[in-house]
N, C-alpha and C. Protein backbone atom coordinates (compact mmCIF):
# COMPACT_ATOMS: atom_id res chain seq x y z
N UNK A 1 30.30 -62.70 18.34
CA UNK A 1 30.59 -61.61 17.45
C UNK A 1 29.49 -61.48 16.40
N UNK A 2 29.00 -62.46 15.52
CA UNK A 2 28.02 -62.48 14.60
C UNK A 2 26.84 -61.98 15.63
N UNK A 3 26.41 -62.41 16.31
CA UNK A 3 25.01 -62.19 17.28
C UNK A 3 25.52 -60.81 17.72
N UNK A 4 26.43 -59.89 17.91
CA UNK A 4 26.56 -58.72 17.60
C UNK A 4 26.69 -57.77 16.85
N UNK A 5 27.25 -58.41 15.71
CA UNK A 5 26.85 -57.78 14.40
C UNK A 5 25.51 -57.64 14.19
N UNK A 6 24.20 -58.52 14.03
CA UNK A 6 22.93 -58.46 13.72
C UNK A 6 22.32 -57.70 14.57
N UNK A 7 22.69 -57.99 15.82
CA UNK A 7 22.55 -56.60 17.21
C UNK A 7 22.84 -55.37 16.57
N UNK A 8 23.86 -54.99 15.96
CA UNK A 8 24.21 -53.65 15.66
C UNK A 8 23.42 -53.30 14.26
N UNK A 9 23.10 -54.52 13.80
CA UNK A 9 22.78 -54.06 12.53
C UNK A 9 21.43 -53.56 11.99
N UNK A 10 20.83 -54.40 13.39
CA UNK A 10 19.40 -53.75 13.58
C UNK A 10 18.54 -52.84 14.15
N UNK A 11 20.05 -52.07 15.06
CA UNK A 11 19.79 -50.67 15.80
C UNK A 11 19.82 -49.76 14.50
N UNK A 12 21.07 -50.20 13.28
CA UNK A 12 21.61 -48.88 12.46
C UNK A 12 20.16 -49.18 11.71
N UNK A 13 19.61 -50.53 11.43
CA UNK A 13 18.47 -49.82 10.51
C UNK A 13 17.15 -49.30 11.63
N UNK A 14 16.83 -49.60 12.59
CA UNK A 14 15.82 -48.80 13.19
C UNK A 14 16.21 -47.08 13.18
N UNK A 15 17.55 -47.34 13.46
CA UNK A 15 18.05 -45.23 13.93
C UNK A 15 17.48 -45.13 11.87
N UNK A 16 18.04 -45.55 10.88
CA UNK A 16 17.88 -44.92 10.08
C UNK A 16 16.00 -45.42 9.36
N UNK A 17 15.51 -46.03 9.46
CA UNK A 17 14.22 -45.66 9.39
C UNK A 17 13.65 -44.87 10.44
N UNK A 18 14.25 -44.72 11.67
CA UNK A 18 13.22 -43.52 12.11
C UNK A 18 13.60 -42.32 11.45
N UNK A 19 14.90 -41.87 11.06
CA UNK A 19 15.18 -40.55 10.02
C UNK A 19 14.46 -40.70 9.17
N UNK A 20 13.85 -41.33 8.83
CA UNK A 20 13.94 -41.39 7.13
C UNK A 20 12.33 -41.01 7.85
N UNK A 21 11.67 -41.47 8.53
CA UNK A 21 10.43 -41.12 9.03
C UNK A 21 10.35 -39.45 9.24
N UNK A 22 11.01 -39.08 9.75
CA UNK A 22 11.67 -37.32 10.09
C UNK A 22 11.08 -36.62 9.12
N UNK A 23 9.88 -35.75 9.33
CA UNK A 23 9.40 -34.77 7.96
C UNK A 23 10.57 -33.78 8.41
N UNK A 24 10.84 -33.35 6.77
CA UNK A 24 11.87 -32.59 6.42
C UNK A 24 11.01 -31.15 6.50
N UNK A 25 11.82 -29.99 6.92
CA UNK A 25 11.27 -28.64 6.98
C UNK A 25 10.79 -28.16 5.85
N UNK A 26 9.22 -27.83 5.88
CA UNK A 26 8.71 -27.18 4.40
C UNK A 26 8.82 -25.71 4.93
N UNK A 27 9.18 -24.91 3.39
CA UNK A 27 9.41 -23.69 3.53
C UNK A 27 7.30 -23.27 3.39
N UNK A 28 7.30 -21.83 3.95
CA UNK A 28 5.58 -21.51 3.82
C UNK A 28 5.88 -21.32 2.43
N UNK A 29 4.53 -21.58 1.72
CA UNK A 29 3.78 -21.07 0.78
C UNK A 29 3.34 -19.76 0.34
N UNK A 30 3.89 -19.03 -0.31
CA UNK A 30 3.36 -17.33 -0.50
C UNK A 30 2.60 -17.71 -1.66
N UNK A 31 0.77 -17.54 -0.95
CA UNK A 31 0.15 -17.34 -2.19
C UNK A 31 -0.57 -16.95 -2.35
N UNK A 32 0.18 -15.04 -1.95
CA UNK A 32 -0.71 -13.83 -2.50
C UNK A 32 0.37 -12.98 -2.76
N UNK A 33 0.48 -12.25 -3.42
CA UNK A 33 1.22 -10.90 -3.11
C UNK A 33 1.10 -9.64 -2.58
N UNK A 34 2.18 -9.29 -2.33
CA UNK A 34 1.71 -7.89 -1.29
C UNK A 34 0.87 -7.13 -1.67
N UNK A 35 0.11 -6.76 -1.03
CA UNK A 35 -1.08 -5.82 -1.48
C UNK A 35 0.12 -4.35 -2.09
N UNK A 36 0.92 -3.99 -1.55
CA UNK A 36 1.51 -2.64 -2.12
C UNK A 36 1.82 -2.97 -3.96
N UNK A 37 1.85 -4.28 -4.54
CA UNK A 37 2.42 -4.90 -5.30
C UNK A 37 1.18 -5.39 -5.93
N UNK A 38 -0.19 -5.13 -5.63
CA UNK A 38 -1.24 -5.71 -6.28
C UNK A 38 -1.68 -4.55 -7.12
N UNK A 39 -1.69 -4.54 -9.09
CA UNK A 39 -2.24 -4.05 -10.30
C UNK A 39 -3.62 -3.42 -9.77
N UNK A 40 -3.63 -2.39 -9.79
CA UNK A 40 -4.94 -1.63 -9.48
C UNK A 40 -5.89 -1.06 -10.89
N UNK A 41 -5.04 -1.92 -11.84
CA UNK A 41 -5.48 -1.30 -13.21
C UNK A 41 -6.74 -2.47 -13.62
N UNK A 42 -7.36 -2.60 -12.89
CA UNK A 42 -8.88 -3.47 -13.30
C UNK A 42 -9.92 -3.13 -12.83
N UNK A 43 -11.31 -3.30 -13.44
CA UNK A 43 -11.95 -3.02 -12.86
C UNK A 43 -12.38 -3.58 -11.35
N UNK A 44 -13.16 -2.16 -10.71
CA UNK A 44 -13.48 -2.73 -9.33
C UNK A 44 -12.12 -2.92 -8.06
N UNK A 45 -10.81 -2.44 -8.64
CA UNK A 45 -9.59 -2.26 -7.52
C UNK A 45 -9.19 -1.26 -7.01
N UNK A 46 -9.09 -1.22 -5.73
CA UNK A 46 -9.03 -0.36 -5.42
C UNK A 46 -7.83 -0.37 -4.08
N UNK A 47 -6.91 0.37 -3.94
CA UNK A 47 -5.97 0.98 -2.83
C UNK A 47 -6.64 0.37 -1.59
N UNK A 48 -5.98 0.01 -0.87
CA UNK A 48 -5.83 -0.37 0.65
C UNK A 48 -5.44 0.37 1.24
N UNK A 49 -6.13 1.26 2.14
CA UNK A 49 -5.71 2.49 2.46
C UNK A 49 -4.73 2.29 3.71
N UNK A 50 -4.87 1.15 4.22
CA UNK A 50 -4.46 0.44 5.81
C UNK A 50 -2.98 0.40 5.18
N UNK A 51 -2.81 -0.44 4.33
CA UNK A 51 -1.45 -0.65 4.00
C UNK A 51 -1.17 0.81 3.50
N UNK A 52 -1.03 1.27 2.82
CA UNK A 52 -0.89 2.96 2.14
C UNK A 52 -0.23 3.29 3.77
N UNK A 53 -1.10 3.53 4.59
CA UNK A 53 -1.30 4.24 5.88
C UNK A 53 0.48 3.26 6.76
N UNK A 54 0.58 2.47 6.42
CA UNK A 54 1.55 1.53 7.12
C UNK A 54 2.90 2.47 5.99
N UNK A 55 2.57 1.83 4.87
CA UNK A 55 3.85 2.40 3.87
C UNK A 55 3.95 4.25 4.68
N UNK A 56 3.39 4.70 4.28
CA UNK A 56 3.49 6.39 4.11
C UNK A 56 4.47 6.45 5.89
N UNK A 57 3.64 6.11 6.69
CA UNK A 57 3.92 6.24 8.05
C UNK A 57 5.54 5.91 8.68
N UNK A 58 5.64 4.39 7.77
CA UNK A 58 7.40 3.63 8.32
C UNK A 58 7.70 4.63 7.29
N UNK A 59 7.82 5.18 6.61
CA UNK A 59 8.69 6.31 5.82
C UNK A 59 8.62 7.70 6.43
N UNK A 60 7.52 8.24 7.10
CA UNK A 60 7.95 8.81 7.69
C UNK A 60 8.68 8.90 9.05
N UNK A 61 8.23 8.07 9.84
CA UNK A 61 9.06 7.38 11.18
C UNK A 61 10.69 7.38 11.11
N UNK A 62 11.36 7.05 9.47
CA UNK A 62 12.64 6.86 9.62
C UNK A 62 13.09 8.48 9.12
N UNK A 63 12.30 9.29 8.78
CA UNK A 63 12.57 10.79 9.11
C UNK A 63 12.74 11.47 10.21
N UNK A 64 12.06 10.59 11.07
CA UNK A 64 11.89 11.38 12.56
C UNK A 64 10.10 11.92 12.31
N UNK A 65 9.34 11.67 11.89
CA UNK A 65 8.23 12.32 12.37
C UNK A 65 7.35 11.55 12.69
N UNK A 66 6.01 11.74 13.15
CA UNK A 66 4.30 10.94 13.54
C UNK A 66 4.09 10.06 12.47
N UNK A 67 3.64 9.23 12.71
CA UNK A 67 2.75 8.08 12.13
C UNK A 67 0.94 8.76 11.57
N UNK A 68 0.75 8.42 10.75
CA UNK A 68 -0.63 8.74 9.94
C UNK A 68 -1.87 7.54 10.64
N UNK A 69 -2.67 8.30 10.28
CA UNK A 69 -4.06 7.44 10.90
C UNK A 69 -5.18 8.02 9.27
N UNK A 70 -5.56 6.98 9.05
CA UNK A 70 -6.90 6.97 7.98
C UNK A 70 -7.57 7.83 8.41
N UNK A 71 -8.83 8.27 7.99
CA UNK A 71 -9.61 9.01 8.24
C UNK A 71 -10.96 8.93 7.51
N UNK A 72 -11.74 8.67 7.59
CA UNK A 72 -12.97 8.16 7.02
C UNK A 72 -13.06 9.36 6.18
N UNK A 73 -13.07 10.66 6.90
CA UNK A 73 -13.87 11.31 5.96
C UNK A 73 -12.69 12.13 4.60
N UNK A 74 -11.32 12.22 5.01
CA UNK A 74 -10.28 12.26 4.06
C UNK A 74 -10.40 11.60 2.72
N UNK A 75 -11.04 10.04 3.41
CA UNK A 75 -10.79 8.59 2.45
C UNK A 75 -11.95 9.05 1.26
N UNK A 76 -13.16 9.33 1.98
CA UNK A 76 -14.03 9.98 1.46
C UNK A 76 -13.83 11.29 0.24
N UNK A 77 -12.97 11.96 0.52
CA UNK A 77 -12.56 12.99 -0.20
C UNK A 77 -11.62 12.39 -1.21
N UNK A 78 -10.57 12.20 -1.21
CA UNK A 78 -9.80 11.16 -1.70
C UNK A 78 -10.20 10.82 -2.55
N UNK A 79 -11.12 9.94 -2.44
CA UNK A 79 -12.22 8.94 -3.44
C UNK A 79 -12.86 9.36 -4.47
N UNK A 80 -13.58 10.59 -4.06
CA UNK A 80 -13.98 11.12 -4.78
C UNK A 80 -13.49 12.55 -5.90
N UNK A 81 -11.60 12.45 -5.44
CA UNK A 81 -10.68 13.62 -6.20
C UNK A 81 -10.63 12.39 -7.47
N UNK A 82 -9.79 10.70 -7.19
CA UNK A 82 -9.64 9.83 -8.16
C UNK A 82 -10.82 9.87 -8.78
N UNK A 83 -11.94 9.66 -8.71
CA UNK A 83 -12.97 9.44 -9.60
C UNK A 83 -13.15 10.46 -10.16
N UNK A 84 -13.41 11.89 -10.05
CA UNK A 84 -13.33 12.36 -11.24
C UNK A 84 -12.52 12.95 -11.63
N UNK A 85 -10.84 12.65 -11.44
CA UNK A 85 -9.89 12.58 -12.76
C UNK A 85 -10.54 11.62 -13.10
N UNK A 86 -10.30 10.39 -12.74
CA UNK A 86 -10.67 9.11 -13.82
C UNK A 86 -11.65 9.66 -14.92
N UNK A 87 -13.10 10.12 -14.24
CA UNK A 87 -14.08 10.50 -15.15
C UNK A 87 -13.52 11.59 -16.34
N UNK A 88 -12.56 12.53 -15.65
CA UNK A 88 -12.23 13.63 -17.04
C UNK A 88 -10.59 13.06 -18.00
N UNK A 89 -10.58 12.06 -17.19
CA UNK A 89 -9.48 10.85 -17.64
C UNK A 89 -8.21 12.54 -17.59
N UNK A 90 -7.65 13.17 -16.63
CA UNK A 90 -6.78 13.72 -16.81
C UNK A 90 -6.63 14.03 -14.86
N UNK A 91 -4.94 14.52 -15.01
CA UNK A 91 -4.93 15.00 -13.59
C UNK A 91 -4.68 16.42 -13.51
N UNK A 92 -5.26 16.38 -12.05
CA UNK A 92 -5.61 18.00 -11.66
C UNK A 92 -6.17 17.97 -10.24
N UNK A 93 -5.73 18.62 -9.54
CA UNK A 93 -6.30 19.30 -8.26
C UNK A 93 -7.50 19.64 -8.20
N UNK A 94 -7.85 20.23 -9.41
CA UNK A 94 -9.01 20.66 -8.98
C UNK A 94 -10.39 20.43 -10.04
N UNK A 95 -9.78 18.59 -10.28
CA UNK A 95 -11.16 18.00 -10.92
C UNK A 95 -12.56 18.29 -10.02
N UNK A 96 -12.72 18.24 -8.91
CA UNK A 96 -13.89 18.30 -8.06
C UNK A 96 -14.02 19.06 -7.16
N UNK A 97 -13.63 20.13 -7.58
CA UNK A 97 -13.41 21.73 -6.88
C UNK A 97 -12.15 21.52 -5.97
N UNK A 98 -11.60 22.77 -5.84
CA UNK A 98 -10.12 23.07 -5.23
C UNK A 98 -10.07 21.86 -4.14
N UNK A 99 -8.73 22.33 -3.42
CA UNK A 99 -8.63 21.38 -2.39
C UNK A 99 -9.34 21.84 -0.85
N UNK A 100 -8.93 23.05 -1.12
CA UNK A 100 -9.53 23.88 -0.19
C UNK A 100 -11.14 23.67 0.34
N UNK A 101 -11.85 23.94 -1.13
CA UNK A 101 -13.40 23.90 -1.23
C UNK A 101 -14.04 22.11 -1.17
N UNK A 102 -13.39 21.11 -1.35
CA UNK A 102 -13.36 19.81 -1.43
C UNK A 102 -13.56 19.67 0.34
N UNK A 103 -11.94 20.04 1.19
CA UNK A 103 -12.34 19.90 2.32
C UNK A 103 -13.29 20.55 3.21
N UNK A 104 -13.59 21.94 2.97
CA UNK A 104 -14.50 23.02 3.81
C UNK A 104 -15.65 21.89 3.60
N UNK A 105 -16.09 21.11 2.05
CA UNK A 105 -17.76 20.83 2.29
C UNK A 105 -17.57 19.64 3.26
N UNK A 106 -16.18 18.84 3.65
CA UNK A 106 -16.20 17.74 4.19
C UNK A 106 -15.98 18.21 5.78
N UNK A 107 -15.82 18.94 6.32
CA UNK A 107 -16.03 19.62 7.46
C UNK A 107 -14.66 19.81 7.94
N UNK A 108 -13.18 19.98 6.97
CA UNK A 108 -12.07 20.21 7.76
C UNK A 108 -11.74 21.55 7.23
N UNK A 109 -12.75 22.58 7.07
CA UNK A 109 -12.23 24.10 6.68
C UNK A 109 -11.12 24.27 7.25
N UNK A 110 -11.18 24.45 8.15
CA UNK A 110 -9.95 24.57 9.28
C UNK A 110 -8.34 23.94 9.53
N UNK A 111 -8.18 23.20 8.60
CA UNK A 111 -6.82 22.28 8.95
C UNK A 111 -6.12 22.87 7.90
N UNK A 112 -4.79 22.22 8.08
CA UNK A 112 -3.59 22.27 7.18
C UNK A 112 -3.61 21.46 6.39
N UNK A 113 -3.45 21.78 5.07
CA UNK A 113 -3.92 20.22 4.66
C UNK A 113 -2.76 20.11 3.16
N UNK A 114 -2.44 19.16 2.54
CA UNK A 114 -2.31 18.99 1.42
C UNK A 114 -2.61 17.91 0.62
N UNK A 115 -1.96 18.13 -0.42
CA UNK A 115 -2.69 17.24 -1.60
C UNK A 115 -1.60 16.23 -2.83
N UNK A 116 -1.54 15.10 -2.50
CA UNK A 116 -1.36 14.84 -4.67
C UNK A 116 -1.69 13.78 -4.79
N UNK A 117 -1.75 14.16 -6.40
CA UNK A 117 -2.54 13.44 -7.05
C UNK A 117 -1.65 13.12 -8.12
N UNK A 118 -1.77 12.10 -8.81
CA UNK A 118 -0.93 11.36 -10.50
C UNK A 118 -1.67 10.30 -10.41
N UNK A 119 -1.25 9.98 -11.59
CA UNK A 119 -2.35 8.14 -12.79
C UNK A 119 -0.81 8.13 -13.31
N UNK A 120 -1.38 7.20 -13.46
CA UNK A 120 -0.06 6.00 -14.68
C UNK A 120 0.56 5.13 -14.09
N UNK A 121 0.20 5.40 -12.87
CA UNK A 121 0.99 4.03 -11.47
C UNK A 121 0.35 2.85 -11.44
N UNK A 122 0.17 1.68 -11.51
CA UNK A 122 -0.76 0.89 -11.66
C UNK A 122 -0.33 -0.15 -10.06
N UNK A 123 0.65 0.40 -9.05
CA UNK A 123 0.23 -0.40 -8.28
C UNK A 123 0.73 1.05 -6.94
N UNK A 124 0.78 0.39 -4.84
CA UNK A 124 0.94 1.34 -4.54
C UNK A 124 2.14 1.72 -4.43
N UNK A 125 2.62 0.12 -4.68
CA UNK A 125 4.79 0.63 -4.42
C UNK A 125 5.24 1.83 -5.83
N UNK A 126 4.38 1.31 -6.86
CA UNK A 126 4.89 2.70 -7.95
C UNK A 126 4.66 4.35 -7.92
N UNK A 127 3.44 4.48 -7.22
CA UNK A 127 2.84 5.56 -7.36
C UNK A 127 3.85 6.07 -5.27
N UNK A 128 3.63 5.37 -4.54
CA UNK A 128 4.59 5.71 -3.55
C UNK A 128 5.91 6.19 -3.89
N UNK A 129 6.51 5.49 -5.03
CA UNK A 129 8.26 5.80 -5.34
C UNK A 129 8.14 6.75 -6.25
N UNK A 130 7.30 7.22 -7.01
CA UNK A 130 6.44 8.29 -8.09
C UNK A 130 6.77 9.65 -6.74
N UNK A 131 6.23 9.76 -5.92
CA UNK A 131 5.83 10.51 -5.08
C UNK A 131 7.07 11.11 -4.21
N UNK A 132 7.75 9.92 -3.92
CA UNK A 132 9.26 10.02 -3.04
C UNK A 132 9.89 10.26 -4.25
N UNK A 133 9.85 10.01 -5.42
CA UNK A 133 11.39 10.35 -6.20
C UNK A 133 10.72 12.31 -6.74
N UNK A 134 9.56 13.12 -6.54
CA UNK A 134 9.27 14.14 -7.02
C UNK A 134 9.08 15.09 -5.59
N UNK A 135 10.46 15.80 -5.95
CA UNK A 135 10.68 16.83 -4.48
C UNK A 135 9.43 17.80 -3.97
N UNK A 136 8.05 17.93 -4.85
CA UNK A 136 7.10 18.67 -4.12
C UNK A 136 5.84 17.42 -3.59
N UNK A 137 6.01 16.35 -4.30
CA UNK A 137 5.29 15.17 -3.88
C UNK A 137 5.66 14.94 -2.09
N UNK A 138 6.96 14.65 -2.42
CA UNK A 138 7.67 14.21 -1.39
C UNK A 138 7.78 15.05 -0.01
N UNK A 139 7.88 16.35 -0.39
CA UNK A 139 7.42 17.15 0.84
C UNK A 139 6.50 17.39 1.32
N UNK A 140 5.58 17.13 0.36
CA UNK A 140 3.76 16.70 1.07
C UNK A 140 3.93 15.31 2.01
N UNK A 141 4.32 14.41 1.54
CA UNK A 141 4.42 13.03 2.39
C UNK A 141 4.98 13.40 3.91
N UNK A 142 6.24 13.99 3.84
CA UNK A 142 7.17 14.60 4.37
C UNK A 142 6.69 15.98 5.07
N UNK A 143 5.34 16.67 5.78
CA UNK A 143 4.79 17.54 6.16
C UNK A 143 4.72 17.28 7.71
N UNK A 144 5.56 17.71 8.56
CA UNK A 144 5.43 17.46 9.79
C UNK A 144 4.51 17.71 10.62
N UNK A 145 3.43 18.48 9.84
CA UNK A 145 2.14 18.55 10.70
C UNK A 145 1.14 17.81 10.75
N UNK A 146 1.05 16.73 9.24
CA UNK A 146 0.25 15.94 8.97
C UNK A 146 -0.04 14.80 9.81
N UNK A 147 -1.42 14.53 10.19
CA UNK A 147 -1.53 13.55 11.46
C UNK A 147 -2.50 12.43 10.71
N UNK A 148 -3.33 13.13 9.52
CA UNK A 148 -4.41 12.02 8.89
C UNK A 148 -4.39 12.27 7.53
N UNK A 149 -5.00 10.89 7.13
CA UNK A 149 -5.04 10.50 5.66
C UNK A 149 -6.07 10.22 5.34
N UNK A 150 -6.29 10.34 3.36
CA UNK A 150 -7.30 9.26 2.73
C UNK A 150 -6.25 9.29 1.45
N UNK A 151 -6.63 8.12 1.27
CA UNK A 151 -5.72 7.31 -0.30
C UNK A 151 -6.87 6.88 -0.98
N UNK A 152 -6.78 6.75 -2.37
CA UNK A 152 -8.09 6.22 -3.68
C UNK A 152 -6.66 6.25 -4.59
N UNK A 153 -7.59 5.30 -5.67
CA UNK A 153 -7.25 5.16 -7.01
C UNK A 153 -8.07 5.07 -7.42
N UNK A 154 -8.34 4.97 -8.82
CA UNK A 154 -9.55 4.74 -10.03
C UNK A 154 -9.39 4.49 -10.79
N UNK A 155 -9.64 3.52 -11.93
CA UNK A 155 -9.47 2.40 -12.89
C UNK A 155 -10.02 3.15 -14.15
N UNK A 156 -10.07 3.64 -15.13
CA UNK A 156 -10.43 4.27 -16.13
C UNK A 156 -9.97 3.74 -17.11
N UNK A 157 -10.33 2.76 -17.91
CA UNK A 157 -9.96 1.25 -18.73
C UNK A 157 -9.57 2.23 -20.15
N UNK A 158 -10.54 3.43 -20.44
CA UNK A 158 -10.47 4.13 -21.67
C UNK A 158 -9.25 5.49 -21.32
N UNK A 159 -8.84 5.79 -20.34
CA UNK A 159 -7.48 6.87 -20.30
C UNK A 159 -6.40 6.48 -20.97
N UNK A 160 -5.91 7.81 -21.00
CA UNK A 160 -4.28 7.19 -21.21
C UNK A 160 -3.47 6.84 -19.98
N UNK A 161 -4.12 7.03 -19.01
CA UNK A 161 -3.09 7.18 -17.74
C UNK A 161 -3.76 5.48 -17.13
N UNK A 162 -4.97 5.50 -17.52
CA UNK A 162 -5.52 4.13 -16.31
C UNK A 162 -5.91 4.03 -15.26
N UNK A 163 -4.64 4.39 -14.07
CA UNK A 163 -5.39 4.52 -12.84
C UNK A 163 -4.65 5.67 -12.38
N UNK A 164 -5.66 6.54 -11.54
CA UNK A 164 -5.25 7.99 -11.07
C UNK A 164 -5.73 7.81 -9.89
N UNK A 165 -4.72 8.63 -9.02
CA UNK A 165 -4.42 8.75 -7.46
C UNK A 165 -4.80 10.56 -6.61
N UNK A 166 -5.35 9.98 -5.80
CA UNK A 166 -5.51 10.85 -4.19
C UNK A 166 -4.87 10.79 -3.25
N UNK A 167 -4.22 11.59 -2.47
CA UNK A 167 -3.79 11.46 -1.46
C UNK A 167 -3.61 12.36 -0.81
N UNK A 168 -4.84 12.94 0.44
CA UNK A 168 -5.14 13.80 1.04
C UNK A 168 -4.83 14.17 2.43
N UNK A 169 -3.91 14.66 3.00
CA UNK A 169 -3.38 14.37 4.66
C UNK A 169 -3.49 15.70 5.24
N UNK A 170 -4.04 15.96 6.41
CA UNK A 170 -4.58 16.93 7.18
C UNK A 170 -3.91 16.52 8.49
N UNK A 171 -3.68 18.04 9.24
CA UNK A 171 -3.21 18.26 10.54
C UNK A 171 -4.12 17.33 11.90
């Protein structure tokens, strides 16, 4: 009986040092935050148009409509509506000539196109829910003909607004 006790007693400590050997489940490490969630109010930041293009798109998808695709030369336009609000530190359509005349010089005379623009959002989940909570914003997002995009922001350290937004989507 004793010579079975020490028998047993030296299985229970092998079973429990091999547990105790057992790495325990580490949860991952998050250590970045979502780009939709990254302060665009510094210098040199700027919109991710890829993600923008992901956000805008699963929002429209659960409407029922097409998915958006970037567009180089939109992004291009875009870019250059934010920069000069930023530069006249105010918003407007038609800081850098109409929308109309903006796209004809970029070679989409021809499309359907619309436009908006606002500052004071400092990241893209704000200026996205900015956009969805304002019923003429929102029906631009919401344009069932729209097939392409360009997204910008612009950092203007001396505005009142900070960072001001583009967002240009064509047929």
């Amino acid at each position: 009986m004793r010579r079975l006790t020490k028998i047993f007693a030296g299985l229970v400590a092998i079973s429990v040092a091999g547990c105790a050997e057992a790495p325990a489940p580490v949860a991952p490490v998050v250590t970045q935050e979502p780009v939709m969630y990254r302060s665009l109010a510094a210098p040199g930041a700027a919109v991710d148009p890829e993600a923008a293009r992901a956000m805008l798109s699963l929002y429209r998808a659960n409407k029922g409509l097409s998915p958006l695709a970037v567009d180089p030369g939109l992004q291009r336009v875009a870019e250059a509506q934010a920069r000069a609000m930023a530069a006249d530190g105010q918003i407007s359509h038609d800081a850098h000539g109409s929308l109309t005349q903006r796209l004809t010089a970029a070679g989409y005379g021809r499309n359907t196109a619309v436009e908006n623009v606002s500052a004071g959002y400092h990241t893209l989940a704000e200026a996205f829910s900015g956009w969805r909570d304002s019923p003429p914003h929102n029906r631009n997002m919401l344009e069932p003909k729209m097939r392409r995009m360009g997204i910008a922001s612009a950092y203007a350290p001396g505005a009142r607004y900070k960072v001001f937004w583009a967002l240009v989507m064509t047929d």
